[in-house]
Protein backbone atom coordinates (compact mmCIF):
# COMPACT_ATOMS: atom_id res chain seq x y z
CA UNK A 1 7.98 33.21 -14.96
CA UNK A 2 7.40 33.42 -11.21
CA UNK A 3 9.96 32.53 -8.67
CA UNK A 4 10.02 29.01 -7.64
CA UNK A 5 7.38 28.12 -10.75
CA UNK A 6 8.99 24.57 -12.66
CA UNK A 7 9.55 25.09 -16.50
CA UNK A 8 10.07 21.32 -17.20
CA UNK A 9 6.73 20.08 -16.55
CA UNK A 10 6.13 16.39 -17.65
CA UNK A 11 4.58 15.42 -21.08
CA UNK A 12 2.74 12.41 -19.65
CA UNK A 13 1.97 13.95 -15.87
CA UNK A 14 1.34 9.87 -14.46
CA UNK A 15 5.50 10.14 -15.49
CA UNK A 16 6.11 12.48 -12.89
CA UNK A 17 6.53 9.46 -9.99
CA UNK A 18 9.00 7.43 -12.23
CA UNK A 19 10.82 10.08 -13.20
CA UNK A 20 11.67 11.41 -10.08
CA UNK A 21 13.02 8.11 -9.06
CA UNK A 22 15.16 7.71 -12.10
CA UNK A 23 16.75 11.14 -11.57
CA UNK A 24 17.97 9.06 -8.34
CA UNK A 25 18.91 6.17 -9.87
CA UNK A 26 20.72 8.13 -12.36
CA UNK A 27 22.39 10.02 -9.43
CA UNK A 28 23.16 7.06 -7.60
CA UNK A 29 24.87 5.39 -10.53
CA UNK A 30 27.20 8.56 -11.02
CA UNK A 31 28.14 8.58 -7.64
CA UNK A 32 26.71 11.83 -7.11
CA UNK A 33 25.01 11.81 -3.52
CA UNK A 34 21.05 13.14 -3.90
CA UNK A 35 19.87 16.14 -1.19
CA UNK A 36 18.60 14.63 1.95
CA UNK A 37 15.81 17.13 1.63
CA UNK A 38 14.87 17.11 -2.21
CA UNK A 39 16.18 20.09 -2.68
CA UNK A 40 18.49 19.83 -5.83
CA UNK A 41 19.42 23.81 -5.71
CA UNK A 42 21.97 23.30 -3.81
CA UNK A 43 23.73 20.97 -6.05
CA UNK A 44 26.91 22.41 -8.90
CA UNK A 45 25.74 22.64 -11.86
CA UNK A 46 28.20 20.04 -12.97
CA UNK A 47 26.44 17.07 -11.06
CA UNK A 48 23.09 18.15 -11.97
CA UNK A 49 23.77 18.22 -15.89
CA UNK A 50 25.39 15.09 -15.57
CA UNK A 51 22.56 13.74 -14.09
CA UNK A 52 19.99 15.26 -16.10
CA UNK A 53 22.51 14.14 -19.47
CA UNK A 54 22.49 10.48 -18.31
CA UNK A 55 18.77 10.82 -17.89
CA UNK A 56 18.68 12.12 -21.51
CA UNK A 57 20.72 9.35 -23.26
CA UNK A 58 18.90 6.81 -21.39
CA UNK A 59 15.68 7.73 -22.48
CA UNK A 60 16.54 8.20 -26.11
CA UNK A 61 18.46 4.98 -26.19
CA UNK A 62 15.16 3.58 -24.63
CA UNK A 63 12.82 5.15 -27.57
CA UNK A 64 15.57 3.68 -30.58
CA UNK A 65 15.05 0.76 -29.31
CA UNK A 66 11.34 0.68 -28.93
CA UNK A 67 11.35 2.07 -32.39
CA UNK A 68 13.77 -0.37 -33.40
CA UNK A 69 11.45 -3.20 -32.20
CA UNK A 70 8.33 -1.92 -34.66
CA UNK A 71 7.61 -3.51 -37.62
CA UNK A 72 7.10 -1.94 -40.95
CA UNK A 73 9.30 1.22 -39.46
């Protein structure tokens, strides 16, 4: 893989937007303070797993219940 090429790429691309902004919200609620300049290298590794952990449990938590909510499932 090149240098600078991004391995987690988006199943639904029109994501891409939202997701970005949750990664900040997700920040923001930690208490971790995002790069002025979008640049997230710079960051320890601890506050970006943490980040990208919350972001995790959120979304799964947000698919069990949308599962939840089906009938006949």
């Amino acid at each position: 893989m090149a240098l600078g090429q991004k391995r987690n790429t988006p199943v639904v691309p029109q994501a891409s937007k939202a997701l970005e902004q949750f990664k900040y919200e997700v920040a923001s609620e930690l208490g971790i303070t995002p790069p002025q300049d979008g640049y997230w290298g710079t960051m320890t590794t601890r506050d970006t797993g943490a980040i990208g952990g919350n972001m995790t449990r959120k979304l799964v938590a947000l698919a069990e219940q949308q599962l939840a909510g089906r009938q006949g499932f």
